[in-house]
C-alpha atoms as a PDB file:
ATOM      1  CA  UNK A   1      77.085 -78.091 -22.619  1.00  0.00           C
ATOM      2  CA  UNK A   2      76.711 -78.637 -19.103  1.00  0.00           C
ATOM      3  CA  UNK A   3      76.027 -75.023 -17.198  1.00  0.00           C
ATOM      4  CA  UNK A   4      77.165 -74.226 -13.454  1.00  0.00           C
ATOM      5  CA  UNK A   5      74.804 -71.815 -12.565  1.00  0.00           C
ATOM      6  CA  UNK A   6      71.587 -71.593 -14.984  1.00  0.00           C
ATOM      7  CA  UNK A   7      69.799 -68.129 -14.986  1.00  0.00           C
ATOM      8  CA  UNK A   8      65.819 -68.216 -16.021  1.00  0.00           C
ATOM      9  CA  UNK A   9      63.819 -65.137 -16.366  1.00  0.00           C
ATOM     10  CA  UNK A  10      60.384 -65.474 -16.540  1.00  0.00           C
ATOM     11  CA  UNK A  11      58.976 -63.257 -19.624  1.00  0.00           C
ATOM     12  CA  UNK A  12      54.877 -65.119 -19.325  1.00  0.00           C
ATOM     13  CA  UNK A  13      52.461 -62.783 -20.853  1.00  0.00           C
ATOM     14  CA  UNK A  14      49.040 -62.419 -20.009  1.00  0.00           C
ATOM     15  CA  UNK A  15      46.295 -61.013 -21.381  1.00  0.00           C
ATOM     16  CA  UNK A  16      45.929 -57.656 -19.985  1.00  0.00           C
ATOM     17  CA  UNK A  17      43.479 -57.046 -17.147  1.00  0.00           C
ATOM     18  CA  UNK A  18      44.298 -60.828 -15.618  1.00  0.00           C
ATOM     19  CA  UNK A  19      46.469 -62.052 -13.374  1.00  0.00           C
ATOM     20  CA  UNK A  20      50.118 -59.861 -13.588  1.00  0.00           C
ATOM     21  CA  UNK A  21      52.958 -61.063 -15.451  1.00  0.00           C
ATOM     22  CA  UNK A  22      56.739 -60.817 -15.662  1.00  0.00           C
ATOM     23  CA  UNK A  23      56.686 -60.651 -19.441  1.00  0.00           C
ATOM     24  CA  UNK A  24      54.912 -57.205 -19.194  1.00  0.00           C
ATOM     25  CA  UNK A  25      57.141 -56.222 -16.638  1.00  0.00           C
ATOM     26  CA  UNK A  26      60.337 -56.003 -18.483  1.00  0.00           C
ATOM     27  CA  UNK A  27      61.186 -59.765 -18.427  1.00  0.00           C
ATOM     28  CA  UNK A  28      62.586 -59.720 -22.197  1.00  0.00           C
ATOM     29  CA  UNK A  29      64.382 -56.596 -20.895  1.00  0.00           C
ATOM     30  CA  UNK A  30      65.832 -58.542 -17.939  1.00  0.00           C
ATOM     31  CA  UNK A  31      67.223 -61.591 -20.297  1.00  0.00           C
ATOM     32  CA  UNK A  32      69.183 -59.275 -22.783  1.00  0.00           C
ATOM     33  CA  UNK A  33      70.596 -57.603 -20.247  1.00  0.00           C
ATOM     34  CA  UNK A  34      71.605 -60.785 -18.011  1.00  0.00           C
ATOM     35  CA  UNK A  35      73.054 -61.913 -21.679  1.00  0.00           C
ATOM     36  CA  UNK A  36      74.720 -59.129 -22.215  1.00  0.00           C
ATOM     37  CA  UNK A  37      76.572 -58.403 -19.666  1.00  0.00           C
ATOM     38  CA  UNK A  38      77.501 -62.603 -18.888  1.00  0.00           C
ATOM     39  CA  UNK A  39      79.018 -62.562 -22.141  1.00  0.00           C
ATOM     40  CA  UNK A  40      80.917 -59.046 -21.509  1.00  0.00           C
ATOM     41  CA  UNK A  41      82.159 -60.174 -18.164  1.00  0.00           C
ATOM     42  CA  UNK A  42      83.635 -63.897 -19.323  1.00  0.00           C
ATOM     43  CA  UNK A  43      83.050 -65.667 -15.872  1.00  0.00           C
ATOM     44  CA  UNK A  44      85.828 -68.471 -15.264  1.00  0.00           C
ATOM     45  CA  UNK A  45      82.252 -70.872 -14.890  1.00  0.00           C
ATOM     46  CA  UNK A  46      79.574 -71.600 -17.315  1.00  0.00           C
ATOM     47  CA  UNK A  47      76.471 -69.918 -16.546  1.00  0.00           C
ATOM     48  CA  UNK A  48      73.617 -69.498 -18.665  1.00  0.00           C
ATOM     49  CA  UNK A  49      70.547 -67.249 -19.091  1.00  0.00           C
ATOM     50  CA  UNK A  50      67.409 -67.923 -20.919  1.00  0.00           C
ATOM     51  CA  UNK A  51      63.970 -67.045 -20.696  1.00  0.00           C
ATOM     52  CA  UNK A  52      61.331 -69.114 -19.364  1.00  0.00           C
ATOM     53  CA  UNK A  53      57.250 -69.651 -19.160  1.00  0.00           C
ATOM     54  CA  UNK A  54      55.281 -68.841 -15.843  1.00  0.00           C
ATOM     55  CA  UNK A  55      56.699 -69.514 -12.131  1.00  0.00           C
ATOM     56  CA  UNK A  56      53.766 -69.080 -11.000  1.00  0.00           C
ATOM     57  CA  UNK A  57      54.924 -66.366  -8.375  1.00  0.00           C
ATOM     58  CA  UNK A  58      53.054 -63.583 -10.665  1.00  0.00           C
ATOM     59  CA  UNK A  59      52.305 -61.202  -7.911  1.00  0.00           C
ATOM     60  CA  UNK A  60      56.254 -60.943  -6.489  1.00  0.00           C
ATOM     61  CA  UNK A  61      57.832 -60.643 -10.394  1.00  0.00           C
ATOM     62  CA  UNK A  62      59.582 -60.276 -12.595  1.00  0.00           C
ATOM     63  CA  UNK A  63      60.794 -63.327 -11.371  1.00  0.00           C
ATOM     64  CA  UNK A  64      64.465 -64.637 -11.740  1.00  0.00           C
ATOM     65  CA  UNK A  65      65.585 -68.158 -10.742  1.00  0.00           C
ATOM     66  CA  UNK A  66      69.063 -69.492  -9.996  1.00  0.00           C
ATOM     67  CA  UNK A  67      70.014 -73.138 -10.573  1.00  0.00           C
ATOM     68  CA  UNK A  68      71.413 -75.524  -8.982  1.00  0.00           C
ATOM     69  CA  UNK A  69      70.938 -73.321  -6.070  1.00  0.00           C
ATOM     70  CA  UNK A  70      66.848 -72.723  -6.377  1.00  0.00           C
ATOM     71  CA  UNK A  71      67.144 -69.383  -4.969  1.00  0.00           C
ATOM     72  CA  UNK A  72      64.266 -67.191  -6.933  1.00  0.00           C
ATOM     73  CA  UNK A  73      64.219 -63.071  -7.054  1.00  0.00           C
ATOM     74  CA  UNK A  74      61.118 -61.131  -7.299  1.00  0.00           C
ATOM     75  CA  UNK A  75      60.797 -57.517  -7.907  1.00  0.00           C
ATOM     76  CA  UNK A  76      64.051 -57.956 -10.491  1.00  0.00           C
ATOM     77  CA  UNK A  77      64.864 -54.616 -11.900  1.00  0.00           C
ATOM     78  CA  UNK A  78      67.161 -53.988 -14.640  1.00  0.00           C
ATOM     79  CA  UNK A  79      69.499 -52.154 -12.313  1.00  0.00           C
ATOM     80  CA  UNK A  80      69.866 -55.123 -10.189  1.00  0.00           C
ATOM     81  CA  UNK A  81      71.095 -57.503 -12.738  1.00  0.00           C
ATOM     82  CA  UNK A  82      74.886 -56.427 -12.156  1.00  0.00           C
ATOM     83  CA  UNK A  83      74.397 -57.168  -8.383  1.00  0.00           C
ATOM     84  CA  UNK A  84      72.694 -60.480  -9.271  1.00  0.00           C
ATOM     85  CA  UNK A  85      75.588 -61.527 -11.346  1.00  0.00           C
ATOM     86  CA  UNK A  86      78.147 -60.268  -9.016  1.00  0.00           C
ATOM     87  CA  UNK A  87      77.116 -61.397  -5.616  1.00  0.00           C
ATOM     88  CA  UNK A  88      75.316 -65.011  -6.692  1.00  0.00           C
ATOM     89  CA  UNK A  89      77.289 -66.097  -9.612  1.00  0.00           C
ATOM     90  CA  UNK A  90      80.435 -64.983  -9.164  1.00  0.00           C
ATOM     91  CA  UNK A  91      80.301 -64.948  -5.502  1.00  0.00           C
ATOM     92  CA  UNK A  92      77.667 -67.626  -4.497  1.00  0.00           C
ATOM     93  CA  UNK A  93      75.999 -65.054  -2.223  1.00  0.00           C
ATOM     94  CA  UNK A  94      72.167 -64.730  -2.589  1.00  0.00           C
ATOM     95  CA  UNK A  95      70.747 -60.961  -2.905  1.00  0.00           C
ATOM     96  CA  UNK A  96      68.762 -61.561   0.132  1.00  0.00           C
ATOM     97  CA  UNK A  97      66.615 -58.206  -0.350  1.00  0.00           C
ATOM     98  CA  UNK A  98      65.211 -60.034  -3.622  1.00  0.00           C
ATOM     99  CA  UNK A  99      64.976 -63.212  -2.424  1.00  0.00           C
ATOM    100  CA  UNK A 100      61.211 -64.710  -2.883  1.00  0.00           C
ATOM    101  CA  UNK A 101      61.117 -67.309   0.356  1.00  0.00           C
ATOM    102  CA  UNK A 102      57.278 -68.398  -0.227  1.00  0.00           C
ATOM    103  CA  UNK A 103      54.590 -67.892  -2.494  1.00  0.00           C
END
């Protein structure tokens, strides 16, 4: 299938006491609940979200990346999924208070 938007949330673990990473920082959290509620809100486009290895933006994660449009989050909470979903795929409007601009 070919996807619209494409979600990918960083869930890299580290070994603890290294560099940070999203995986330890709710990451698997953040995909089931982009999952969930994509499937629960049946956009008219197909969008997809799947997990992914490092973006190597450790220190500004969890990290969430929208394609075709490149824009990545940082900070991602759980709470802001809805808001994610809402303003950037249904609306293609970027949460600029997430947005990552530079490593």
């Amino acid at each position: 299938m070919i996807y619209d938007k494409h979600i990918f949330v960083c869930t890299n673990q580290r070994v603890a006491g290294t560099r940070a990473s999203c995986g330890e920082q709710h990451g698997i959290a953040l995909i089931q609940e982009f999952k969930k509620q994509l499937n629960d809100k049946k956009l008219p486009i197909a969008v997809r979200a799947q997990k992914c290895g490092c973006l190597d933006i450790c220190e500004k994660g969890p990290m969430v990346v929208v394609y075709p449009d490149a824009v990545f989050y940082g900070g991602v909470q759980i709470a802001d999924v809805t808001e994610i979903i809402e303003s950037h795929i249904k609306e293609n409007k970027s949460v600029s208070r997430l947005e990552v601009k530079e490593k």
